[in-house]
N, C-alpha and C. Protein backbone atom coordinates (compact mmCIF):
# COMPACT_ATOMS: atom_id res chain seq x y z
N UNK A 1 0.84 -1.17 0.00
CA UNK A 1 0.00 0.00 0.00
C UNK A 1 0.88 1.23 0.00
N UNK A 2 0.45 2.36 -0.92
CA UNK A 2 1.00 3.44 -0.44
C UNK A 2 0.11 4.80 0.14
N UNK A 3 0.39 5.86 0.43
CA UNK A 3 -0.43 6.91 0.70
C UNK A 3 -1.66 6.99 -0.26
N UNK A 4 -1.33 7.09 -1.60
CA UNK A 4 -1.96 7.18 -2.55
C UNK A 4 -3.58 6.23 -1.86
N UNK A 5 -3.12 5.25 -1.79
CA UNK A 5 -4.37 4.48 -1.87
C UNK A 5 -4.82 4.41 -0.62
N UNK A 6 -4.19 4.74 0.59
CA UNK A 6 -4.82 5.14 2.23
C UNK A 6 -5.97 6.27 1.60
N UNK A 7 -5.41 7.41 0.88
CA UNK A 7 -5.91 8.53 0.55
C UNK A 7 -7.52 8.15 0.05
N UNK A 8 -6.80 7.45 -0.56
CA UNK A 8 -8.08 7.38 -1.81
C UNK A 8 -9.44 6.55 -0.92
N UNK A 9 -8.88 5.58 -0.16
CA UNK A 9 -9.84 4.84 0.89
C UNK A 9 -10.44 5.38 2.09
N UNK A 10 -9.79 6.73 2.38
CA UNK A 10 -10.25 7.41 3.52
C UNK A 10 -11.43 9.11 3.22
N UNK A 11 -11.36 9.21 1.23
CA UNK A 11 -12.22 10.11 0.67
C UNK A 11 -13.37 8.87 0.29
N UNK A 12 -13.44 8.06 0.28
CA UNK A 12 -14.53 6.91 -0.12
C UNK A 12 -15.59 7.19 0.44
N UNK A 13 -15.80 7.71 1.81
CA UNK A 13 -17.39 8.40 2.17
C UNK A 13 -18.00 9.66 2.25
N UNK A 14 -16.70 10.07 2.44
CA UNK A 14 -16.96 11.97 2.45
C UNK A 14 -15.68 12.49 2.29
N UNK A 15 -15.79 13.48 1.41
CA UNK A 15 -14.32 14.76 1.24
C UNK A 15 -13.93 15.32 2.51
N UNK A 16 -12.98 15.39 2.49
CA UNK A 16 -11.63 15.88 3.94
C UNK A 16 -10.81 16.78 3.13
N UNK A 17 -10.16 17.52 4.17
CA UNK A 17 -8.75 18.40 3.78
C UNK A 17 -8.01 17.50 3.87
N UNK A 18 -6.80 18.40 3.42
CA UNK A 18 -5.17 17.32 3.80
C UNK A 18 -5.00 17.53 5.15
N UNK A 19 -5.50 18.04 6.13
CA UNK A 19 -4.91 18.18 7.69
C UNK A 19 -5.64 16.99 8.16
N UNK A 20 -7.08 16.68 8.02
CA UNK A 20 -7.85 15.68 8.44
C UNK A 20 -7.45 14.32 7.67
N UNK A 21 -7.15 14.64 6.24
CA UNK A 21 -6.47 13.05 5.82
C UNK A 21 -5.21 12.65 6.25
N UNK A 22 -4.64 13.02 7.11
CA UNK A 22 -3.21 13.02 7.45
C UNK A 22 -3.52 12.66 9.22
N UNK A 23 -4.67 13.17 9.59
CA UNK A 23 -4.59 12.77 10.64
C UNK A 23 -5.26 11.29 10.68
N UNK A 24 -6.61 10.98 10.24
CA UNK A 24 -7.10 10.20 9.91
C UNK A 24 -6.31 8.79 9.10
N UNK A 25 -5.18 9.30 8.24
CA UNK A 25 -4.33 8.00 7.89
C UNK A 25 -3.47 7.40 9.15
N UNK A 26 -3.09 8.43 9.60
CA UNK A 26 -2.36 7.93 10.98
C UNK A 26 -2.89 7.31 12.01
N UNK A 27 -4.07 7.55 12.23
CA UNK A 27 -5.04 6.44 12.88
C UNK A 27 -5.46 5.51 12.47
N UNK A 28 -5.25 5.43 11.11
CA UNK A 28 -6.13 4.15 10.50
C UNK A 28 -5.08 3.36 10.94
N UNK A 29 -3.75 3.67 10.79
CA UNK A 29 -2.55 2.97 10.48
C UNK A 29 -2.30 2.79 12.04
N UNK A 30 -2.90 2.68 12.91
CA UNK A 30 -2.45 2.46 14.34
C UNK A 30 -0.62 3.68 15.00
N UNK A 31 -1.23 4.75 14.23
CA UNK A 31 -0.02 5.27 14.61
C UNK A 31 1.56 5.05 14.24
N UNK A 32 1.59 4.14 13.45
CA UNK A 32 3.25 3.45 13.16
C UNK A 32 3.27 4.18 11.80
N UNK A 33 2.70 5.15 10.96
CA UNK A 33 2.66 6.04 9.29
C UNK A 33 3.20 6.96 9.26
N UNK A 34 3.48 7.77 10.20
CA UNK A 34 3.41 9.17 10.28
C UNK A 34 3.30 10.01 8.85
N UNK A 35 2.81 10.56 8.55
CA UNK A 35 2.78 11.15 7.78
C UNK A 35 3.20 12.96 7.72
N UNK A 36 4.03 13.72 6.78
CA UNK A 36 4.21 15.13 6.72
C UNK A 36 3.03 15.15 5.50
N UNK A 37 2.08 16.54 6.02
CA UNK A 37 1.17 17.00 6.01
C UNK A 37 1.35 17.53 4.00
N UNK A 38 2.49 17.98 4.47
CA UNK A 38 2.94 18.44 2.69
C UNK A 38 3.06 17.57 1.46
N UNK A 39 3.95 15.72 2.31
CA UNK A 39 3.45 14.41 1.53
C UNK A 39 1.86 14.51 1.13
N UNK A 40 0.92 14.82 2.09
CA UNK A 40 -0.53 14.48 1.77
C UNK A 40 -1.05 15.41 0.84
N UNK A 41 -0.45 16.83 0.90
CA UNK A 41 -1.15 17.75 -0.06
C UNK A 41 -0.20 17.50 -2.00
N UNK A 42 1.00 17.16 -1.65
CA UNK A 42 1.52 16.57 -2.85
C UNK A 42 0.57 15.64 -3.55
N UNK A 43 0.21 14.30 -2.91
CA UNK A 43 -0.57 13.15 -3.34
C UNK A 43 -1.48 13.43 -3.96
N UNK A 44 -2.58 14.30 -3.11
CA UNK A 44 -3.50 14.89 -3.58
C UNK A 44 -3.59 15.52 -4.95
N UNK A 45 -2.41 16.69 -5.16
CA UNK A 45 -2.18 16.96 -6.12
C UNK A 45 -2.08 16.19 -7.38
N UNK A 46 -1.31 15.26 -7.05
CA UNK A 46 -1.18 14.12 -7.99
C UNK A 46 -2.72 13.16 -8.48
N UNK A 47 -3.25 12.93 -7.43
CA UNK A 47 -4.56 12.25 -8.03
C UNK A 47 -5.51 12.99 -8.10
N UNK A 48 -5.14 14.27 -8.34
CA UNK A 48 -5.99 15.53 -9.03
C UNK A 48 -5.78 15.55 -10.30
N UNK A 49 -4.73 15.70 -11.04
CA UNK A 49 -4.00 15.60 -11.92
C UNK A 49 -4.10 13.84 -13.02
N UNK A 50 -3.87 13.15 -11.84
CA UNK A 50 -4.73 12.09 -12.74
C UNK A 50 -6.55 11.59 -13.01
N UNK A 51 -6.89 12.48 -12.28
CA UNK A 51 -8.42 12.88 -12.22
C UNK A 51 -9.19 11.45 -11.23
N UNK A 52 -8.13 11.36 -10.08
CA UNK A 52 -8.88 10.38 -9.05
C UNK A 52 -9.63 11.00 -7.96
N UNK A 53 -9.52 12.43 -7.40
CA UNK A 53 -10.09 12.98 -6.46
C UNK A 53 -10.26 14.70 -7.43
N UNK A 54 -11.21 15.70 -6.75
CA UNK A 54 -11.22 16.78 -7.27
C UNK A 54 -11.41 17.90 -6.09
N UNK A 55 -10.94 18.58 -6.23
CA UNK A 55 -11.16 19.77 -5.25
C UNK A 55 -12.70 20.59 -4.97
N UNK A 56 -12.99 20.46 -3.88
CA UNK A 56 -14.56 21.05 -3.82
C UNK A 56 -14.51 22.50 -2.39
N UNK A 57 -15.11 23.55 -2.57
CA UNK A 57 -14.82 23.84 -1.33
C UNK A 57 -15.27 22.98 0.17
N UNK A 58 -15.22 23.43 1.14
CA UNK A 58 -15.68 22.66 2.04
C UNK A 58 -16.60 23.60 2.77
N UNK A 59 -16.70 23.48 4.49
CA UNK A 59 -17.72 24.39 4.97
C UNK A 59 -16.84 25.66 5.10
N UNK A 60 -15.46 25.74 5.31
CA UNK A 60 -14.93 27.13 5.29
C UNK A 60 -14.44 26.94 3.80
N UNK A 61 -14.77 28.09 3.20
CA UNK A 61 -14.34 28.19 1.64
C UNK A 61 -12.76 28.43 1.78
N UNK A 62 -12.50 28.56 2.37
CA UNK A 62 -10.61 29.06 2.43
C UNK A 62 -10.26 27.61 2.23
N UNK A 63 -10.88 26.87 2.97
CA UNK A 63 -9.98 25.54 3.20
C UNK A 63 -9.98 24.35 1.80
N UNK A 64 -9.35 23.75 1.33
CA UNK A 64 -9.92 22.64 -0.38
C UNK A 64 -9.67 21.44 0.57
N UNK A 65 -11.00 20.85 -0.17
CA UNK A 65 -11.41 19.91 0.48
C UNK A 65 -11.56 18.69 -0.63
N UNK A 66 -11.11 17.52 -0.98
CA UNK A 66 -10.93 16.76 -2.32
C UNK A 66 -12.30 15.71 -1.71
N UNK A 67 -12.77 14.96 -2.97
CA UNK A 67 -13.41 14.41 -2.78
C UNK A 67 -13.44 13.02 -4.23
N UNK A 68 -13.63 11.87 -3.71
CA UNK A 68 -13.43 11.09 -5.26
C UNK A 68 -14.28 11.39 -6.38
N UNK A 69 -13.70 10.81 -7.30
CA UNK A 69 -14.53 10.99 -8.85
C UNK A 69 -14.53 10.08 -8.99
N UNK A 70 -15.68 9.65 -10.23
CA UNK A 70 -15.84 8.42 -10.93
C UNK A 70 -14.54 7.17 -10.63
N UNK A 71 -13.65 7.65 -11.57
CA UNK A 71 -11.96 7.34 -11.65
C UNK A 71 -11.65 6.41 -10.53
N UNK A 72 -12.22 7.67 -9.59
CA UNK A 72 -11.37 7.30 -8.13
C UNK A 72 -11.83 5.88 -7.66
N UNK A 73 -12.94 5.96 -7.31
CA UNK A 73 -13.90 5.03 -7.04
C UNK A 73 -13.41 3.71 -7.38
N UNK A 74 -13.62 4.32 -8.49
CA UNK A 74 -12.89 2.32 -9.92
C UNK A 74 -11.89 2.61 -8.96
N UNK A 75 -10.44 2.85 -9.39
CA UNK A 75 -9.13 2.84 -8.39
C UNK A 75 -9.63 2.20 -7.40
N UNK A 76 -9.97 2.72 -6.49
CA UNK A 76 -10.09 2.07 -5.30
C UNK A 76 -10.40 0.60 -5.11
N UNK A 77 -11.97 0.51 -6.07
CA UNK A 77 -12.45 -0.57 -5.86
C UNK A 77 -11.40 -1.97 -6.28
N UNK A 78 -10.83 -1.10 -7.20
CA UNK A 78 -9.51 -2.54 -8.14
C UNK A 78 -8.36 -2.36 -6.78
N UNK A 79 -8.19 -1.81 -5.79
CA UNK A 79 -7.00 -1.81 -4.60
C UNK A 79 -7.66 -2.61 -4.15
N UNK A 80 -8.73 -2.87 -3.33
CA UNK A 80 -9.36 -3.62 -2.38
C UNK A 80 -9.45 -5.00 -3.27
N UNK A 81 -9.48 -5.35 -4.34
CA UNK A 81 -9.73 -6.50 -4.60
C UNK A 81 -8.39 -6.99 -5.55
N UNK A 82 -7.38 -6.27 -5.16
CA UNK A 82 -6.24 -6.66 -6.15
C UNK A 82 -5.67 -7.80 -4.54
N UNK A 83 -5.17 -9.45 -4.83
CA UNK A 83 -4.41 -9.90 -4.13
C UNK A 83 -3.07 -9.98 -3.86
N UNK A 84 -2.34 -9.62 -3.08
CA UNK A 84 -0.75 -9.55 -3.39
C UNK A 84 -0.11 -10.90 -3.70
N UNK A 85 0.75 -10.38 -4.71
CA UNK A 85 1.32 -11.30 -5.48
C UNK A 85 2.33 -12.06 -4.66
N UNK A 86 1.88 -13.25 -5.26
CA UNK A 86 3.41 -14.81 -4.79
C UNK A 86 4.49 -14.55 -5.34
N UNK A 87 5.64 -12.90 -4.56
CA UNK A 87 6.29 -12.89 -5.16
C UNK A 87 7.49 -12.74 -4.04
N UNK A 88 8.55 -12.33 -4.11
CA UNK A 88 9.54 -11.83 -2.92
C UNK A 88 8.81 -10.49 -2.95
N UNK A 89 8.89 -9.95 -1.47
CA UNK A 89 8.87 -8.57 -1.29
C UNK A 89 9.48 -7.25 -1.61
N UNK A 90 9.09 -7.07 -2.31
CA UNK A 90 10.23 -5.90 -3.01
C UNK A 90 10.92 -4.58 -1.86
N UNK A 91 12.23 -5.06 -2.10
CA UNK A 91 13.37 -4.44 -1.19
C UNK A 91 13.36 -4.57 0.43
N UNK A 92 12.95 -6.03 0.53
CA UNK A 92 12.98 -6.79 1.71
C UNK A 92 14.66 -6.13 2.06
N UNK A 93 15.10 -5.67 3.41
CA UNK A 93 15.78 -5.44 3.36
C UNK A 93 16.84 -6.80 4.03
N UNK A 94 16.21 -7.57 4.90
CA UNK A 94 16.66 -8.62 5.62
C UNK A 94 17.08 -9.72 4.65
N UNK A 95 15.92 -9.70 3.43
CA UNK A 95 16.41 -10.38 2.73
C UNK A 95 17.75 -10.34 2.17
N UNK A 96 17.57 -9.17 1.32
CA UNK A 96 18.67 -8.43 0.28
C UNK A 96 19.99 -8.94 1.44
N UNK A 97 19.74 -8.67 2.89
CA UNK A 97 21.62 -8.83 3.85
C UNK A 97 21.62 -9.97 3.64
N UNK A 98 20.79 -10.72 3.74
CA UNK A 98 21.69 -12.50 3.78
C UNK A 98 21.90 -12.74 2.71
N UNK A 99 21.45 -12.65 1.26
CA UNK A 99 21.95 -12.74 -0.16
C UNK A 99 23.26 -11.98 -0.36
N UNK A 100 23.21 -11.01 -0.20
CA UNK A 100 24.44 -10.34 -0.28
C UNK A 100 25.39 -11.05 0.71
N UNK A 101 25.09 -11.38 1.87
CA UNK A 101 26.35 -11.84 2.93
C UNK A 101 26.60 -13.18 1.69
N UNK A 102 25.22 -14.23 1.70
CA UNK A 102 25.59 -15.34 0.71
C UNK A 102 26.94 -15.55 -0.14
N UNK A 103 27.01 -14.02 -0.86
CA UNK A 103 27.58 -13.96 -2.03
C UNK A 103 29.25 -14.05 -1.45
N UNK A 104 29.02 -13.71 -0.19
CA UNK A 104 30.69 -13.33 0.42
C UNK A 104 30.86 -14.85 1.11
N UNK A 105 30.20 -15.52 0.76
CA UNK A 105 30.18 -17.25 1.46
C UNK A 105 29.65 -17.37 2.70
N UNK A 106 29.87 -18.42 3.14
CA UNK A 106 28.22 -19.32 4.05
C UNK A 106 28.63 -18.38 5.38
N UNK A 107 30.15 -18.26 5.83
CA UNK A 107 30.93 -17.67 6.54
C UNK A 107 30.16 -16.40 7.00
N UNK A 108 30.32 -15.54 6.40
CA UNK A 108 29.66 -13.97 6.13
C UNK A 108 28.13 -14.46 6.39
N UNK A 109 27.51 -15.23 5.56
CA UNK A 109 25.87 -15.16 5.47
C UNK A 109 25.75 -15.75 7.37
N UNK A 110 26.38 -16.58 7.41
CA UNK A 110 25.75 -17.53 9.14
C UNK A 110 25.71 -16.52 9.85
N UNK A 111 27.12 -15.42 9.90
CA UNK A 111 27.33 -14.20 11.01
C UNK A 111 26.30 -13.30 10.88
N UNK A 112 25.68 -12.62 9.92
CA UNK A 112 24.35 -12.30 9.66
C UNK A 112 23.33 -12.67 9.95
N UNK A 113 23.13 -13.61 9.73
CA UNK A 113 21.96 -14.39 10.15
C UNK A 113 21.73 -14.55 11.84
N UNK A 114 22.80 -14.86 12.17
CA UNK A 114 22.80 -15.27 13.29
C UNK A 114 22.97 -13.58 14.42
N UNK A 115 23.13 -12.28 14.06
CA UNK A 115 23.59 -10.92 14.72
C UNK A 115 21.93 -10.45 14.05
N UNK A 116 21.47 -11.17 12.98
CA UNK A 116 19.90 -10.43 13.02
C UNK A 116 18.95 -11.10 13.63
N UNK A 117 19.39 -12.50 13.85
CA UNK A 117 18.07 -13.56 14.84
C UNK A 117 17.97 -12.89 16.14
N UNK A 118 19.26 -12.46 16.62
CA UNK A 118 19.34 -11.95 18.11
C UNK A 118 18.63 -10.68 18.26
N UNK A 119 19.08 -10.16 17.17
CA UNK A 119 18.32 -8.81 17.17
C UNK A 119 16.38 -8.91 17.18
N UNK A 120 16.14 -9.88 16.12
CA UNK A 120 14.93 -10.13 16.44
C UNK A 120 14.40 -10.70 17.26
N UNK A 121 14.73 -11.39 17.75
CA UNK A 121 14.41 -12.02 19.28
C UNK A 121 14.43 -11.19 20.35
N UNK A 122 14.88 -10.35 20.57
CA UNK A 122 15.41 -9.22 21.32
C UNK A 122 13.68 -8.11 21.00
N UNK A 123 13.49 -7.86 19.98
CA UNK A 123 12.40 -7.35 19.33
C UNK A 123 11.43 -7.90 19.44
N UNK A 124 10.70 -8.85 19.26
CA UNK A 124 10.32 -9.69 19.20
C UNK A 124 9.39 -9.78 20.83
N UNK A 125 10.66 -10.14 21.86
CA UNK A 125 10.14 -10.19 23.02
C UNK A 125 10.12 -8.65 23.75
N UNK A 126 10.13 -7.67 23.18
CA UNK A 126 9.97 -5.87 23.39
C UNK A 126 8.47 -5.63 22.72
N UNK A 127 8.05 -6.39 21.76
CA UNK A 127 6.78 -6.45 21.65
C UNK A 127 5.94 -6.90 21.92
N UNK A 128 6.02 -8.14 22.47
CA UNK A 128 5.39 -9.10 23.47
C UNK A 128 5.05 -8.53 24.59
N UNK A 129 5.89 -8.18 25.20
CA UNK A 129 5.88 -7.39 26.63
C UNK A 129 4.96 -6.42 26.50
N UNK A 130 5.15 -5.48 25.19
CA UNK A 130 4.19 -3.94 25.05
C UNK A 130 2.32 -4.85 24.62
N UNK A 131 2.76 -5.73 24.11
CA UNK A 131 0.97 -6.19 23.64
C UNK A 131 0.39 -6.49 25.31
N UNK A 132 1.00 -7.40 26.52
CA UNK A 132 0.96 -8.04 27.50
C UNK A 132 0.36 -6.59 28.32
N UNK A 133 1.27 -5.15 28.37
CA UNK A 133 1.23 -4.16 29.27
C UNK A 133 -0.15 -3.05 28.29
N UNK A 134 -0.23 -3.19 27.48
CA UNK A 134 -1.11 -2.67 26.59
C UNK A 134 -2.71 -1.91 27.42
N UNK A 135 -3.51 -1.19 27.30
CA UNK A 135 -4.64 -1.01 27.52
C UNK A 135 -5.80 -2.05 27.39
N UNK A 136 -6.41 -2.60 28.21
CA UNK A 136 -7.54 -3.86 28.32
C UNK A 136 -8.33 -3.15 27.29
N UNK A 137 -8.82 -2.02 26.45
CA UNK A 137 -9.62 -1.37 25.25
C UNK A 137 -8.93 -0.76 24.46
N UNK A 138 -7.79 -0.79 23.74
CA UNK A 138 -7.26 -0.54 22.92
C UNK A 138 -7.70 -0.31 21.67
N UNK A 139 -7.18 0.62 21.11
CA UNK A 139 -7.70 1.00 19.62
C UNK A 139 -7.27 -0.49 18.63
N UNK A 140 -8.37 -0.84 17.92
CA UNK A 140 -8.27 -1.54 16.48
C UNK A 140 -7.00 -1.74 15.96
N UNK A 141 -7.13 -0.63 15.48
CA UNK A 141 -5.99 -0.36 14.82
C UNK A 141 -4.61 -0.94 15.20
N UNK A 142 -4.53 -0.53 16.32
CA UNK A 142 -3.23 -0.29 16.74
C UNK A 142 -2.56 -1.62 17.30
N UNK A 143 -3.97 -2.71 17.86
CA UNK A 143 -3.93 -4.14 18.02
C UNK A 143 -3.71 -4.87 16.68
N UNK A 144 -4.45 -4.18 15.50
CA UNK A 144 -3.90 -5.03 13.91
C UNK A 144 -2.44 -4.96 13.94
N UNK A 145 -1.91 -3.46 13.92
CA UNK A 145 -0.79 -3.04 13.76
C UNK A 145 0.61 -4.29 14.49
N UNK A 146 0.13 -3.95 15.96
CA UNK A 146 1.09 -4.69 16.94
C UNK A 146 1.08 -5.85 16.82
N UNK A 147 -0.32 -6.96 16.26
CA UNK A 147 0.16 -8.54 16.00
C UNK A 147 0.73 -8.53 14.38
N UNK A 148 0.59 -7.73 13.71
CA UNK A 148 1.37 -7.42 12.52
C UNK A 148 2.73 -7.89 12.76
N UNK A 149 3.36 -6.95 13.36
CA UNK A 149 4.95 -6.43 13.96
C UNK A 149 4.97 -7.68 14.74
N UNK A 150 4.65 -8.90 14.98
CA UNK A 150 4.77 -9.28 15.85
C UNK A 150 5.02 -10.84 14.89
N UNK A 151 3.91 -10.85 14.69
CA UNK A 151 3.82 -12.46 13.36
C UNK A 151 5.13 -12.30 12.39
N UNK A 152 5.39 -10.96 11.70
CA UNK A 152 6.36 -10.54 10.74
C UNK A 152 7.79 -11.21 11.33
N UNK A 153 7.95 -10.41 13.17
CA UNK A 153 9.51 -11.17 13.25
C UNK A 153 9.38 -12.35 13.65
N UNK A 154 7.81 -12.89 14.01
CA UNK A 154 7.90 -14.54 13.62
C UNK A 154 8.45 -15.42 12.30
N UNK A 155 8.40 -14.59 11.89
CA UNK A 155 8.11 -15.09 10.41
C UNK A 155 9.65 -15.02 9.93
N UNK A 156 10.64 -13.91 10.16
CA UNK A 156 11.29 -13.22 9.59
C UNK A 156 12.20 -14.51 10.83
N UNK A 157 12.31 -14.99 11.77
CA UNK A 157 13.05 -15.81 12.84
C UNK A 157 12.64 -16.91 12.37
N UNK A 158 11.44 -17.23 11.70
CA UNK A 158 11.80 -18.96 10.73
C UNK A 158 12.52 -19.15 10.13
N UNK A 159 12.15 -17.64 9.26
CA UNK A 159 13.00 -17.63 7.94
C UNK A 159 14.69 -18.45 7.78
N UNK A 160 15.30 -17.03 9.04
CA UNK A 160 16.18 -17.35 9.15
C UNK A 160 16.90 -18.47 9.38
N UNK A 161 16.31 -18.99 10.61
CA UNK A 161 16.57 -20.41 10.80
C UNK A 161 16.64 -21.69 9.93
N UNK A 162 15.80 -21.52 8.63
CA UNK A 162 15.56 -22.26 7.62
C UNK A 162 16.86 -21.71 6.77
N UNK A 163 16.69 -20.32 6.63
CA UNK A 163 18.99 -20.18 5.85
C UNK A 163 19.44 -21.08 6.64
N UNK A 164 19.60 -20.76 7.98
CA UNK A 164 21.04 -21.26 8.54
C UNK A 164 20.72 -22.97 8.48
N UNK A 165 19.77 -23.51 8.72
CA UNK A 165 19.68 -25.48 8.39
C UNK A 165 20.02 -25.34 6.70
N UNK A 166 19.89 -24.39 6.02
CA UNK A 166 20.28 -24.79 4.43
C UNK A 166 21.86 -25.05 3.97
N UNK A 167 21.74 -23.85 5.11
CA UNK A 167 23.53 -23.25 4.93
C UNK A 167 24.43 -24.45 5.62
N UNK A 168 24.20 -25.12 6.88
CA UNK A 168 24.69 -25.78 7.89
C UNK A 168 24.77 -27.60 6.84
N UNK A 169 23.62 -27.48 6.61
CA UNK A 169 23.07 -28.75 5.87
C UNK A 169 23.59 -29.42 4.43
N UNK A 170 24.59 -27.99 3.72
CA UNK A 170 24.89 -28.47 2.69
C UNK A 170 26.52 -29.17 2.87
N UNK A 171 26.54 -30.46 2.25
CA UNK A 171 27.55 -31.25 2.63
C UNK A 171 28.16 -31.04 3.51
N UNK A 172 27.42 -30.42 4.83
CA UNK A 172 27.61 -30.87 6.24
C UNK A 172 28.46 -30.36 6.73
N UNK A 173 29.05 -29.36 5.73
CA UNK A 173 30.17 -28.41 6.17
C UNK A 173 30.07 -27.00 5.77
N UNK A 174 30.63 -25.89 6.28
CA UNK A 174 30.73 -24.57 5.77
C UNK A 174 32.00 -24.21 4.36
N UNK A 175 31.51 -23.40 4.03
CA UNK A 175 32.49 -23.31 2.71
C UNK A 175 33.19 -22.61 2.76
């Protein structure tokens, strides 16, 4: 996802300024987006320009207030129903270090692997702790957000572990 399409999903019931879509993305997003206010009025610009939102006044005429068009609508509706692709993540960065260490041999890749498991584990259980100490009514959001961040360095601590049995596993020796 990018701004673009937060944008476009948060004009879907009623037109906002850029101060209210900027605040409103940051909540949707459980707080982890931040957004600069000038990113949001850029965007805007841009899917003005491609004729996805249009400028309307609002209740103070000083203020422009965008709202979707036809265009937009379609857009949107093709985001919500587009599935992400079975592909690598583009510019995984964890990935990209252990390929690159790879390239410098198993040597380089294990020390990597093994200085980012710690690190995630380390993380890992810093988020655990914050979900555990958390508010008993917590915002939505911010509970999607945190088992997000949470499954990911699950995920990202299999991973690894599955390099290092590949790496460990091939003719039983390091290279």
């Amino acid at each position: 996802m990018s701004v673009r399409e937060g944008l476009l999903a948060l004009l879907a019931d009623r037109p906002r300024n850029g101060h209210q879509l900027k605040l409103e993305f940051e909540s949707a997003t459980g707080s982890v987006w931040p957004l600069n206010v000038g990113q949001v009025y850029t965007t805007l610009e841009r899917l003005e320009r491609d004729g996805l939102v249009a400028r309307t006044n609002g209740d103070d005429a000083a203020q422009k207030h965008y709202e979707l068009t036809a265009a937009g609508r379609e857009e949107l509706a093709a985001w919500w129903s587009m599935v992400p692709a079975d592909e690598p993540p583009p510019r995984d960065e964890l990935m990209l270090k252990v390929l690159f260490a790879l390239a410098q041999g198993d040597e380089r890749a294990l020390d990597v692997i093994t200085s980012h498991r710690t690190a995630l584990l380390s993380l890992l259980q810093q988020r655990r702790r914050e979900q555990r100490a958390e508010d008993p009514d917590p915002d939505l959001a911010t509970d999607f957000v945190r088992d997000a961040l949470v499954v990911r360095a699950e995920a990202d601590l299999r991973w690894l572990d599955l390099c290092e049995a590949r790496l460990t596993g091939r003719k039983g020796r390091i290279r």
